[in-house]
Structures are given as C-alpha cells and as structure tokens.
Protein backbone atom coordinates (compact mmCIF):
# COMPACT_ATOMS: atom_id res chain seq x y z
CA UNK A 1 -13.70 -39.05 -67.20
CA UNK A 2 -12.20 -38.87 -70.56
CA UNK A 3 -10.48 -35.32 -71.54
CA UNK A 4 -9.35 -34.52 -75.47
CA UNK A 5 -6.12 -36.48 -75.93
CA UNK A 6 -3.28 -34.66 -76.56
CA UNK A 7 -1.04 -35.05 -78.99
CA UNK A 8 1.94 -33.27 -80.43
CA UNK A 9 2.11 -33.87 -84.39
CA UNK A 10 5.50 -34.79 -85.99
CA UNK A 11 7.16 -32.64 -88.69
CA UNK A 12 5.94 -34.51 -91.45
CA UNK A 13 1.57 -34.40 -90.08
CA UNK A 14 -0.67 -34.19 -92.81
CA UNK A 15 -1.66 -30.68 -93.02
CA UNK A 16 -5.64 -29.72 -93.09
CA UNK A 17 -7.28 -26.71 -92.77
CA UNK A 18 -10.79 -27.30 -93.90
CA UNK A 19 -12.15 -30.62 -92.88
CA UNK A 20 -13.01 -30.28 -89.21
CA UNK A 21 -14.24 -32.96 -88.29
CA UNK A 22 -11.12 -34.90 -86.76
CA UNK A 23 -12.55 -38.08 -85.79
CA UNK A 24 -10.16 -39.95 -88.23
CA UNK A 25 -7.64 -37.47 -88.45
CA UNK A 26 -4.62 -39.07 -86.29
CA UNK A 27 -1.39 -37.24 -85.25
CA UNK A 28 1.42 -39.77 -84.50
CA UNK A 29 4.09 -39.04 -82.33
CA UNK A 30 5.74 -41.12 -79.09
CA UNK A 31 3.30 -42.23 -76.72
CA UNK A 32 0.53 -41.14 -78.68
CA UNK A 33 -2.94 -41.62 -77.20
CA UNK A 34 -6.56 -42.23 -79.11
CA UNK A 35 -8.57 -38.85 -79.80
CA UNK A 36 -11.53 -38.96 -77.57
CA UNK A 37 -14.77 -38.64 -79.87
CA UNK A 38 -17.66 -37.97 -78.27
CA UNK A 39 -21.39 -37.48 -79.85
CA UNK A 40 -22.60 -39.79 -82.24
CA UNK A 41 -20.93 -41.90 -83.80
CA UNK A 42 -19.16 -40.69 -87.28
CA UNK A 43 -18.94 -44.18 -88.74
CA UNK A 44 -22.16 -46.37 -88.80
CA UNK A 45 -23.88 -48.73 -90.91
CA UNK A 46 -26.56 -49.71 -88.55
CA UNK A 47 -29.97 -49.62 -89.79
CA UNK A 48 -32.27 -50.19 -87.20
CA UNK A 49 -29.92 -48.86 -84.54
CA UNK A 50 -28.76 -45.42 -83.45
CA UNK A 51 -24.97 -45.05 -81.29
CA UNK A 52 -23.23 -42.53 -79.77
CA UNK A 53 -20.48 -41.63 -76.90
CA UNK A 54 -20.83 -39.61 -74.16
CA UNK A 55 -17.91 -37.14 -72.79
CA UNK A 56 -17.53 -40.37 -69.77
CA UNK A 57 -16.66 -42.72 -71.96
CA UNK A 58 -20.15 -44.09 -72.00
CA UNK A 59 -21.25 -46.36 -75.31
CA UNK A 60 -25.04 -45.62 -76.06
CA UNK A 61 -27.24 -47.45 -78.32
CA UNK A 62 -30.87 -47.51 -79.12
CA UNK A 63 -33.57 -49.17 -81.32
CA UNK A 64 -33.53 -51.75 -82.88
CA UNK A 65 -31.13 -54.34 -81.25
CA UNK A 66 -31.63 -57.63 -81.90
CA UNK A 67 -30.74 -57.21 -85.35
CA UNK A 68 -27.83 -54.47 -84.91
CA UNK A 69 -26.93 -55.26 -82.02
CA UNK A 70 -27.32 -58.57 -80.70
CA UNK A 71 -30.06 -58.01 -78.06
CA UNK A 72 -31.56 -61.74 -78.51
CA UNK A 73 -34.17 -61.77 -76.19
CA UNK A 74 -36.35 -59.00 -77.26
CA UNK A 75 -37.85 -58.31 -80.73
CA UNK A 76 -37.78 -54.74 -82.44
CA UNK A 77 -41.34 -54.18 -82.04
CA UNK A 78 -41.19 -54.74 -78.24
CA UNK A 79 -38.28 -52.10 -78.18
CA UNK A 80 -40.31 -49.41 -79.69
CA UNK A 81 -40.78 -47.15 -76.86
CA UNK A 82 -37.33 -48.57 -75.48
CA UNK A 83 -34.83 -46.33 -73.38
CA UNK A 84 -31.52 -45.94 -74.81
CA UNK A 85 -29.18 -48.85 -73.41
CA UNK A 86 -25.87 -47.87 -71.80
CA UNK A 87 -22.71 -49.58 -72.47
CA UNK A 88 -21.16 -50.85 -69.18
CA UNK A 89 -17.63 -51.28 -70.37
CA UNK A 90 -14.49 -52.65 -68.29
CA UNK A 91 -12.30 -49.42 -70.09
CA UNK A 92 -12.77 -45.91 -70.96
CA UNK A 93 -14.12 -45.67 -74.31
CA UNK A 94 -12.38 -43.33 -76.73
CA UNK A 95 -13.88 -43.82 -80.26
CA UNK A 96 -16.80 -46.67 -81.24
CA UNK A 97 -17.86 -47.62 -84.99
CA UNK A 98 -20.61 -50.14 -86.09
CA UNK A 99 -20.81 -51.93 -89.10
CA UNK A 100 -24.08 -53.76 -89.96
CA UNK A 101 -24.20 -56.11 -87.07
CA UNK A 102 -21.43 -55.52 -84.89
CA UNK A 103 -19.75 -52.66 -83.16
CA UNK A 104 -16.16 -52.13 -82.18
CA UNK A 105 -14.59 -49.62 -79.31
CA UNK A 106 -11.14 -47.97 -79.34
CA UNK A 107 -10.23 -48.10 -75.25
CA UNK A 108 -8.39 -45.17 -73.92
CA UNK A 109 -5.38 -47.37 -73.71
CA UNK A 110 -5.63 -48.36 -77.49
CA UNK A 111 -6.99 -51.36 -77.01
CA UNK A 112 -9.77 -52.67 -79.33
CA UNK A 113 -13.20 -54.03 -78.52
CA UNK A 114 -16.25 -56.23 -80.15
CA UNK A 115 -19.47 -57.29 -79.77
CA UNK A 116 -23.02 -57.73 -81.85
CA UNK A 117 -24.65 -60.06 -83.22
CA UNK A 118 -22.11 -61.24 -85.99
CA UNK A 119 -18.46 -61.57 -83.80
CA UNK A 120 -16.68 -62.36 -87.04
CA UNK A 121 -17.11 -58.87 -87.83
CA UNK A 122 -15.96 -57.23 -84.60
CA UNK A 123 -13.05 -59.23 -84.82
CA UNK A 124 -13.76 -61.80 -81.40
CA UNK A 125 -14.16 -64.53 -83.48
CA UNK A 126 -13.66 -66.77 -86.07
CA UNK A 127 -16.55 -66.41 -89.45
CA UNK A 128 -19.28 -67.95 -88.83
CA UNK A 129 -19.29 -67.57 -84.95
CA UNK A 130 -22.45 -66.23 -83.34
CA UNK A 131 -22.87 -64.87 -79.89
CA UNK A 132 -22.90 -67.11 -77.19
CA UNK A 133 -24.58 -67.67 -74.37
CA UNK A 134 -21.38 -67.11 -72.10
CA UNK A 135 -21.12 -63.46 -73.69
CA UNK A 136 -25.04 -62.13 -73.04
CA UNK A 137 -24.45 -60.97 -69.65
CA UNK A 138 -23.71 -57.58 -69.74
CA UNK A 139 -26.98 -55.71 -70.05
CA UNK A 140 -28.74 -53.26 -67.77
CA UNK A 141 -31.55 -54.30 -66.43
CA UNK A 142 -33.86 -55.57 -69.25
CA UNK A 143 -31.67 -55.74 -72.00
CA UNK A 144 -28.91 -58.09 -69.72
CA UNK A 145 -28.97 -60.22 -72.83
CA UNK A 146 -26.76 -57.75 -74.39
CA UNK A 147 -23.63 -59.65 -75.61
CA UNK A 148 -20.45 -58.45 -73.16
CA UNK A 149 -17.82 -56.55 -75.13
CA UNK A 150 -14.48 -58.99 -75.78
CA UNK A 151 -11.27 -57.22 -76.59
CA UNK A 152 -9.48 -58.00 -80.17
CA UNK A 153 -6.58 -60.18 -80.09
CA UNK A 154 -4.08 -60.51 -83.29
CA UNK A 155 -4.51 -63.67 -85.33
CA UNK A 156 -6.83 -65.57 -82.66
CA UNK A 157 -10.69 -65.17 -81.29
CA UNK A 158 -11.60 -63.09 -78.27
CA UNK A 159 -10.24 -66.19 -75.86
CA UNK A 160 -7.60 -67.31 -78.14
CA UNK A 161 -3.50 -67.44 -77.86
CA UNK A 162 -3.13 -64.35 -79.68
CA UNK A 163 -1.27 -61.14 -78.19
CA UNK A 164 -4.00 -58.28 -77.69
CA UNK A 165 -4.16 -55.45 -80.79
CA UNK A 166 -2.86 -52.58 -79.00
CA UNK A 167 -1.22 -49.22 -79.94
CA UNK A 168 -4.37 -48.17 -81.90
CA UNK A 169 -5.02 -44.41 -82.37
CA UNK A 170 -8.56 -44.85 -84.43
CA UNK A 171 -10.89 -47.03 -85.74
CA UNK A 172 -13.54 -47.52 -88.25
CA UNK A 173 -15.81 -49.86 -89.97
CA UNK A 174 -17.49 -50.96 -93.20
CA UNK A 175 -20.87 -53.05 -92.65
CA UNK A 176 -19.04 -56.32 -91.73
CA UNK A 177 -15.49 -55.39 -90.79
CA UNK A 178 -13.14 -53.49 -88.83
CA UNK A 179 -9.80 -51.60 -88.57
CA UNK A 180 -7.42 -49.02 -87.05
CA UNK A 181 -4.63 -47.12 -87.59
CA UNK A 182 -1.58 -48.21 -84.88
CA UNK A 183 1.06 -45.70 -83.76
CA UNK A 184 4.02 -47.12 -85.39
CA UNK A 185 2.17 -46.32 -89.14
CA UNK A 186 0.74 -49.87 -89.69
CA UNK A 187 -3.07 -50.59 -90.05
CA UNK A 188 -5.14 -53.64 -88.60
CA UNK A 189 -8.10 -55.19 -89.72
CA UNK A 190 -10.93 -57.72 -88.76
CA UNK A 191 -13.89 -59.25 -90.32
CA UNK A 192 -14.99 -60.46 -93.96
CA UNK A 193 -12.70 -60.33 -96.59
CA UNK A 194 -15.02 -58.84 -98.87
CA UNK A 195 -16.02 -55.58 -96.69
CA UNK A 196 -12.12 -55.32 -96.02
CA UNK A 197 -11.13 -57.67 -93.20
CA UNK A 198 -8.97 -59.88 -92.63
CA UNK A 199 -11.40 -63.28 -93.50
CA UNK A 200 -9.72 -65.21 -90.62
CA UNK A 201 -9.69 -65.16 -86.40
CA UNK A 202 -9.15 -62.09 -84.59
CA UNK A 203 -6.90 -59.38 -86.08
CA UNK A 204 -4.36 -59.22 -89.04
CA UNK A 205 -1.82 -56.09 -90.11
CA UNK A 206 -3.27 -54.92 -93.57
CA UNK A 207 -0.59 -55.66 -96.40
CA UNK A 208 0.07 -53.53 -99.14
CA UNK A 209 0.76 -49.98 -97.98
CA UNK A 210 4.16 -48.55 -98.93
CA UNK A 211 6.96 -48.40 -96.27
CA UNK A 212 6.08 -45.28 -93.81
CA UNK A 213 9.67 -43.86 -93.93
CA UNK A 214 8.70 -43.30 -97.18
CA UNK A 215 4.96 -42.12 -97.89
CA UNK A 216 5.10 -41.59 -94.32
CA UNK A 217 2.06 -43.08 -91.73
CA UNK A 218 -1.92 -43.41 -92.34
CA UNK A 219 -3.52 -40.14 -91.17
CA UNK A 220 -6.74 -40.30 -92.10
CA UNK A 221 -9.06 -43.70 -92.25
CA UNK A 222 -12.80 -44.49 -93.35
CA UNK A 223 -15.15 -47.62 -93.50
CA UNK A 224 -17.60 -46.88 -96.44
CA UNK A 225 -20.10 -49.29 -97.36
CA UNK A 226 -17.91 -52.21 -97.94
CA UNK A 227 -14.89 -50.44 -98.77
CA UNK A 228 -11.99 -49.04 -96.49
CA UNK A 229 -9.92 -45.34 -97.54
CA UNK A 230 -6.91 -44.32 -96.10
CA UNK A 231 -4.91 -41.06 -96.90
CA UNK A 232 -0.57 -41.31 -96.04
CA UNK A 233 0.76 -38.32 -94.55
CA UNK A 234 2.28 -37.38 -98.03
CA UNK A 235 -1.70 -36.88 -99.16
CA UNK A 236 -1.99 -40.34 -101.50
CA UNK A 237 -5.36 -42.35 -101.21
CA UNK A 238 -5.06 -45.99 -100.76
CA UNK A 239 -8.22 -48.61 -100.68
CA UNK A 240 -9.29 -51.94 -99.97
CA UNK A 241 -12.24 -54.11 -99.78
CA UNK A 242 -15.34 -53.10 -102.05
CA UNK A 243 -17.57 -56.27 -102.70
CA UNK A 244 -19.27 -56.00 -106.09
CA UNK A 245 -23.06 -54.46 -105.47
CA UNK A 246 -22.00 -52.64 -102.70
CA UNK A 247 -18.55 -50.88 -103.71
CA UNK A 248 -17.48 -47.44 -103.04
CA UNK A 249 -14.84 -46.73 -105.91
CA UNK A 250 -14.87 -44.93 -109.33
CA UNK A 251 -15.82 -46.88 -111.80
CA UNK A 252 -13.30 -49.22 -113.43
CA UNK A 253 -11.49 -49.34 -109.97
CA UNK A 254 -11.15 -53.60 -109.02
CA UNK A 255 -11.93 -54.53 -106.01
CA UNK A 256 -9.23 -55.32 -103.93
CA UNK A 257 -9.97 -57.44 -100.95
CA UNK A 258 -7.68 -57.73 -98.39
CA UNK A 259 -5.34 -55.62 -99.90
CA UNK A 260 -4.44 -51.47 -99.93
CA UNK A 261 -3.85 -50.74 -103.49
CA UNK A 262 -3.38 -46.80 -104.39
CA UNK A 263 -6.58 -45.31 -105.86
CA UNK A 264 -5.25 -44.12 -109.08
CA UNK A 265 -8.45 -42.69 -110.18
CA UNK A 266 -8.29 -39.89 -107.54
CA UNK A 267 -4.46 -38.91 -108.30
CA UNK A 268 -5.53 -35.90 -110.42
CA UNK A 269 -6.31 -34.78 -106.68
CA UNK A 270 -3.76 -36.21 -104.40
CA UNK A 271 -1.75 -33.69 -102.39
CA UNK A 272 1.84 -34.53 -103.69
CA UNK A 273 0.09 -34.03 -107.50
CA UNK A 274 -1.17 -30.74 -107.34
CA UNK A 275 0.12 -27.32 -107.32
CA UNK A 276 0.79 -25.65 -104.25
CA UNK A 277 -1.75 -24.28 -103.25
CA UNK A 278 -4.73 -25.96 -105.28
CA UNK A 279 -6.98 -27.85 -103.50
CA UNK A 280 -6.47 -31.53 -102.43
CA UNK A 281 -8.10 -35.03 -100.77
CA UNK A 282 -8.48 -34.57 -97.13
CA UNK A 283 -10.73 -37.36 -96.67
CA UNK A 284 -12.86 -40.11 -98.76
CA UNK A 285 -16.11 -42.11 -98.40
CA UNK A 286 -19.35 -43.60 -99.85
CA UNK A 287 -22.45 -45.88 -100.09
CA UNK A 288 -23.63 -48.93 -101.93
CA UNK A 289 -22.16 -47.61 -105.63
CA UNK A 290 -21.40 -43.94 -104.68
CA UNK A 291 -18.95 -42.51 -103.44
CA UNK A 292 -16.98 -38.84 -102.86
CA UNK A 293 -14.01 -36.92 -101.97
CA UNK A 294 -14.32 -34.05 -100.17
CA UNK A 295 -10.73 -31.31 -101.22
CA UNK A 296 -9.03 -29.25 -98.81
CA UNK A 297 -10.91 -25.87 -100.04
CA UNK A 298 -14.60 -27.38 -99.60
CA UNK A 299 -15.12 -28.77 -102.89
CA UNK A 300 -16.63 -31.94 -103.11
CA UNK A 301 -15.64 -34.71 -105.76
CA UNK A 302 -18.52 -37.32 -106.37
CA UNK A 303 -18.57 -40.59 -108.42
CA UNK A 304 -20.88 -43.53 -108.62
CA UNK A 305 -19.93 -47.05 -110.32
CA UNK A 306 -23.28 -47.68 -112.09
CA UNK A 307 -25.86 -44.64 -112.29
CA UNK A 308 -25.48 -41.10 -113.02
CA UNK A 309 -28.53 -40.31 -110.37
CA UNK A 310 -26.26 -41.40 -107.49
CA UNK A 311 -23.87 -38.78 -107.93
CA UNK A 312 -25.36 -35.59 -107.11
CA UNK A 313 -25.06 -33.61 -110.31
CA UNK A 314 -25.61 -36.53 -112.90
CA UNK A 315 -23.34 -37.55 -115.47
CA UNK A 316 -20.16 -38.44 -116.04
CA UNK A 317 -19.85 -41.46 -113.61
CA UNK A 318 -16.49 -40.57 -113.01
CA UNK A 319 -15.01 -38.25 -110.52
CA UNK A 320 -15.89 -34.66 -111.16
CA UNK A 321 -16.73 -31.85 -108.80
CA UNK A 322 -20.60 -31.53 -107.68
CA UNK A 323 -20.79 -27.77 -107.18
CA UNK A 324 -20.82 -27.61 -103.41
CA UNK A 325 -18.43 -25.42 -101.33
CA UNK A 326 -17.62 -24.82 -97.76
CA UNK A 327 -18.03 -28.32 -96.89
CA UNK A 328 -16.25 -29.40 -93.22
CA UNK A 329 -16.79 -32.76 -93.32
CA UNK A 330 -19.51 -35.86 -94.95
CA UNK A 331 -20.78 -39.13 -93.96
CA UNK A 332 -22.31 -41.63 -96.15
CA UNK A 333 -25.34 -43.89 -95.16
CA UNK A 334 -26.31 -47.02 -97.49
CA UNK A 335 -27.82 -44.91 -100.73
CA UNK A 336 -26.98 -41.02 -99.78
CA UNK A 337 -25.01 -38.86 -97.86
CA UNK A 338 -25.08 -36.01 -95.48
CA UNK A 339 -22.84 -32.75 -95.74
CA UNK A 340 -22.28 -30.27 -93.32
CA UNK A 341 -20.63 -26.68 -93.86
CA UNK A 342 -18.88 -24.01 -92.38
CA UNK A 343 -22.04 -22.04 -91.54
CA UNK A 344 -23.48 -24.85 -89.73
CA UNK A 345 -25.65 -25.83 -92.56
CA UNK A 346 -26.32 -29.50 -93.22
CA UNK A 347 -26.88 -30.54 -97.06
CA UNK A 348 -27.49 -33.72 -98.24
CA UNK A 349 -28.35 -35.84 -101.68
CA UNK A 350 -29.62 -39.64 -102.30
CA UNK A 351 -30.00 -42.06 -104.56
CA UNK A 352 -33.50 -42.40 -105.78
CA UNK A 353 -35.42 -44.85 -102.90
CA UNK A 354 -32.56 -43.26 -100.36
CA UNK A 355 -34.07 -44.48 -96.56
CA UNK A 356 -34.05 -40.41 -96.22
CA UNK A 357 -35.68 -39.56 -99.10
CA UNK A 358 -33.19 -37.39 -99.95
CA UNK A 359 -33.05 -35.42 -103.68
CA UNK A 360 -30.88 -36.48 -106.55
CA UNK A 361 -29.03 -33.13 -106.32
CA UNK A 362 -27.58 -31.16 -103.45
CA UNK A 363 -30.35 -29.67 -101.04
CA UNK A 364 -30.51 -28.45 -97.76
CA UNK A 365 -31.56 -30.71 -94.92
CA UNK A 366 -31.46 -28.42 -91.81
CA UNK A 367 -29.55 -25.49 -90.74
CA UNK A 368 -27.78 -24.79 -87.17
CA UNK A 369 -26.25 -27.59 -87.30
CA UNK A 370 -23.24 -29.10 -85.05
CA UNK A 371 -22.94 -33.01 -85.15
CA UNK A 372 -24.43 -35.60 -87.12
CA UNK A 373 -24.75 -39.63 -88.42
CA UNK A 374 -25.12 -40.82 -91.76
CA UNK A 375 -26.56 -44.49 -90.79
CA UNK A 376 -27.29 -47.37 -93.16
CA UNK A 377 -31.01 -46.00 -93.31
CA UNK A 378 -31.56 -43.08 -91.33
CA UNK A 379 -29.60 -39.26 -90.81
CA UNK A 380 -29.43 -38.00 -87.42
CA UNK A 381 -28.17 -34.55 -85.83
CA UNK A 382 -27.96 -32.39 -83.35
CA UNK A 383 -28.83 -28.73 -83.58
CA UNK A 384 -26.60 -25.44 -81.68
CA UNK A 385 -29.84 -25.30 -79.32
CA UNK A 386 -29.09 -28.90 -77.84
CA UNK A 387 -31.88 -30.53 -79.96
CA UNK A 388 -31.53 -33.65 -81.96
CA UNK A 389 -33.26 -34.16 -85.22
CA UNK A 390 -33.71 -37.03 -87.64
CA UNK A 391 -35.17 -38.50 -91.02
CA UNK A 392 -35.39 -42.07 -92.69
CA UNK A 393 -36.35 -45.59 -91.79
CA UNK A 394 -37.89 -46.00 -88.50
CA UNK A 395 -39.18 -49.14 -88.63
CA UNK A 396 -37.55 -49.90 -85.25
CA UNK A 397 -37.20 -46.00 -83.68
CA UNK A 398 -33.81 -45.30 -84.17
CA UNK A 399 -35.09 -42.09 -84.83
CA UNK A 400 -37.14 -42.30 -81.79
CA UNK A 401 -40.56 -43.44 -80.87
CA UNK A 402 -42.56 -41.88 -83.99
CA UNK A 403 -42.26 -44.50 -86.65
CA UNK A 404 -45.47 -43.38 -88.42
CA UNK A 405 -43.94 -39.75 -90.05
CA UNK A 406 -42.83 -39.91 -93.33
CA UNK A 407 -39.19 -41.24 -93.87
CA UNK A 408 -38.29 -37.99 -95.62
CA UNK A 409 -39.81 -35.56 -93.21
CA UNK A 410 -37.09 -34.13 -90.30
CA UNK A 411 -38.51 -35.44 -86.54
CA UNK A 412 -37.65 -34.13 -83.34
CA UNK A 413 -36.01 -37.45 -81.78
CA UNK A 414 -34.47 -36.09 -78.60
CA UNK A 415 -37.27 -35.10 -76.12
CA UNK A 416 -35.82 -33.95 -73.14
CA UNK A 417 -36.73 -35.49 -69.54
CA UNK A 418 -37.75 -38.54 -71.03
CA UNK A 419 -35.98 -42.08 -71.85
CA UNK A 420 -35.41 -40.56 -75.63
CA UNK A 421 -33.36 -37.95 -74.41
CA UNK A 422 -29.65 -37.23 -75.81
CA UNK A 423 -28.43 -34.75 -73.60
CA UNK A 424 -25.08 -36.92 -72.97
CA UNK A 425 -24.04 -37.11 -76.18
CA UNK A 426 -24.27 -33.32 -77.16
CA UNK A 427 -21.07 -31.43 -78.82
C-alpha cells in the first residue's frame, strides 16, 4: 500500500495558501520521499487514452491504446467496449504523467519509469526507437502486448551503461518529453528537444537554472503542451521547450529548447516582485498557443501567442487577468482548459474547435466537483458523490463506451459494477 509521504519542509519552502492541488508542489528536505498522487492523472496529453492511480499504487489506463499507449495488437475500434487495463508494475507507483505517446511513473523509491509507444519520449531510449518485441510482455490477459515499463537511466537507454535517475520527488510531461524535480534542487529531463527534453539517450540534468543556494530549489513543475514551467522556492518562473505551433508562452517569449531561461514576461507577478501581501504565481500552464498563471489569491492570468479568442476574455494577447476568482488549481488540454474552485465548482474555456466544445469565455462545466483531467482532447472528473463525468473526443471511449453523444455534452463515464467503473481511483 502506498500512504501520503511525509515530508517536513525546510525554512526557506515556497509558501502557498490557495492552490491545493499539490501534485507538483514538492517540499525538500533530507531523505525526502515522492508525494503519493492518487486519482487521475494531473498531467496528460493523451488523446485517445484516459490514466489514473489508485491509492495501491496501481497505474490504470483505458481507451484507446495502440496509439497512446502502445497496445500493438489491437486497434481502437476493437477496444471500444474495453475494460480498463491495470498496470502490473515491479515498484510502488507514486505519481504517473503521459505525454502524447508515452507515459512515465515516479516509483516510491524515486526512481523513474517509461513505456508507450514512442520510448524516446519516456526516456528508455534513444529518438527514433520504437517498442520492441522484447518489451510487449507485460499485459493482462488480452492486452499482454502492452509494452513492460523500463526504468530511466542518466545519459543511456533503458539497458544502457548509465547510472539509474534516482532521488526524484515529481514528475511531469509535455506531449513528447519528460522530467522531474530531484531532492538535491536539480531537474532531469528526457525526450525531444523541442517539447523540452533532453534530444539524446536516457536522461540529462536540465542546464540553466540559477544555483539553489541562491534562488533556492524547484518547487513547483508543469509539462504544458510542449513547454515545461518551473517556479524556485524564491517564487521566479523559469521555462523551457515550446516548439513553434504548439508553444505555451506570452507572446514575444523565444523558445528555448533545452534550456530554463526566466520568464520575464510574468515578473510583474513573481513573488520576490510584489508587495507583501499582493497576490503572486503559484503555478503555470497551457495548450497549443495559450497559456495561464493562476496567483496566490485565485486570480487567474491568461495569455495566448496568436489569437485573442484563446484567452478567455479576448484581447490583449498578453498577460492580463481573466476575471475569475477562487480558483484552487487548472489543467490545460490541447485547445482549452479546465478550472476548479474553492466551492467545488469546475469552470472551463476553449479555443474555438476545443475537443470539449468549450466557450470562448469562462463558463461553468459542472459543480460538486473533487478531481479532474484536462487531456489532449477530452475533460474528465469526478463528482463528491463518487461519480465520474466527462466531455470531448471519444472517438476511442476514453470517456467511456458512448462515443455517439455530442463532444460538448457532460457523460456519465463511470458506471459502477461494470468494466467502466472508477471506483479505485476516487479522491
């Protein structure tokens, strides 16, 4: 069983009273552990493909997997009425992320693990490197084509030389790479260059970030669309990654690659540039040309790098406040983004063609709300009465085995005492 690590902050811990959602909010200290994060997953850019994590440890998937997730034996179609899949995995499983066609899970003893259909991207491999046959063994029952989970080594594949990444207290992903914070203050990536990895074999320490004794350690870390965010314990926002088309930042911000550069456009709103008590950045993230900031009081900052209708409140493209208040916490999907609120209330707003069909401005999406996933084309969440709920794409019933309702119309996707129910990953 996996319990709630604990972990006793240092002096210096980034402070935060308003975002609740702690799932990349990391207190280091000696002999820190990863935060167990159970429920579905709070960074995805799946599309076809739903995850989650059970209180055991337990990886889940559904849907769509032979796209998402490497099941390459079975089309989508056949897997419409499909049971959710469980992860047999050699370790405890703390935290899992998914980018667009790999996933990656943060062991209880900080270790880091891959697998999916692209292995450059979960870090196993070198680019270019599909699964192999050697690897599609680790299925239940049906679905044994299911490529077995490899762990992350530092500077070499899956079965390479390389020492293994450990030390990590959290991970995350963008749609083709990984990373994660590691107790002594440094941060790790994988995958393309372009979405923020690393470009080569295996794992690499992320340059650019200013000397911890100093700015002090990474609390906070994000995979947007194909750009990484990470807030220092002294509350400034540093980026990398961002390929052109699908970019996260304020407009006029370069791309950087595979390198943390400090996001200068947000330092109007940087903790250590505001007066005390004024609200500040407790965490970052975006879509495909979008992106927002959500401040310490419950304001949300929004910004998009090429349309004034991907915002949520129109122009200026820059960064300027949307309206809302009393957000907890966000999560982008491809072309919109889900918000939920103190009250339990779970807004949202889209690009126009968003897979959710969600409005140009701010409305509500459901109330009673607990958990939820912002996916590349589908929303997901769980209600207080146990139930789960859904809207978007379902091409492939991520969303459960009704793909003929409108993708803008909320479904019912966990129905209980069948194969479609979520029970384990409740909150």
């Amino acid at each position: 069983m996996i319990a709630a690590a604990s972990v006793t902050p240092t002096a210096a811990e980034y402070t935060d009273t308003s975002h609740a959602r702690t799932d990349s909010i990391v207190a280091h200290a000696a002999n820190a552990v990863p935060e167990a994060a159970p429920g579905l997953s709070t960074t995805s850019h799946l599309t076809r493909t739903g995850i989650g994590l059970s209180t055991t440890g337990t990886v889940y998937w559904w849907g769509g997997l032979d796209q998402d997730g490497g099941l390459l034996i079975a089309s989508p179609r056949e897997l419409l009425a499909g049971p959710l899949v469980p992860f047999r995995s050699v370790a405890e499983v703390s935290q899992v992320s998914a980018g667009r066609f790999g996933f990656n899970a943060l062991a209880s003893d900080g270790t880091v693990w891959g697998w999916g259909a692209e292995h450059a991207h979960d870090g196993t491999e070198t680019v270019g490197v599909l699964a192999e046959a050697a690897r599609t063994n680790c299925g239940v029952g049906a679905f044994l084509a299911i490529p077995c989970p490899r762990q992350v080594r530092i500077g070499t594949a899956w079965n390479g030389s390389g020492a293994l990444l450990t030390n990590i207290l959290s991970i995350s992903s963008t749609a083709a790479a990984g990373a994660g914070i590691r107790e002594d203050g440094t941060i790790w990536h994988w995958g393309a260059s372009s979405d923020g990895g690393s470009s080569g074999a295996g794992a690499a320490q992320l340059g650019g970030l200013p000397d911890p004794s100093v700015a002090g350690k990474p609390v906070y870390l994000k995979g947007a669309a194909s750009t990484f965010f990470t807030i220092l314990e002294n509350g400034d926002v540093y980026y990398w990654g961002g390929a052109e088309g699908t970019s996260s930042l304020p407009p006029g911000t370069a791309n950087a690659a595979s390198t943390a550069t400090y996001l200068a456009e947000l330092a109007p709103w940087m903790k250590g540039n505001v007066e005390p008590g004024d609200p500040y950045i407790v965490a970052v993230d975006g879509g495909q040309n979008m992106g927002a900031a959500l401040l310490s009081d419950g304001q949300v900052l929004s910004w998009s790098r090429t349309s004034a209708d991907r915002t949520g409140r129109g122009a200026p493209l820059t960064p300027a406040l949307t309206g809302l208040s009393g957000i907890t916490s966000m999560q982008f999907s491809s072309t919109g983004v889900a918000l939920l609120d103190s009250n339990g209330t779970l807004w949202g707003y889209g690009a126009p063609g968003d897979a959710g069909e969600l409005s140009t401005l701010p409305s509500v999406v459901d109330t009673d709300v607990v958990q939820f996933i912002s996916s590349g084309a589908f929303y997901a969440w769980q209600k207080r009465d146990g139930t789960f709920w859904g809207r978007g794409d379902n091409v492939n019933a991520a969303l459960g085995p009704m793909p003929s309702l409108s993708p803008g119309t909320n479904r019912q996707i966990s129905i209980p005492r069948t194969d479609w129910a979520l029970e384990m990953l409740t909150r």
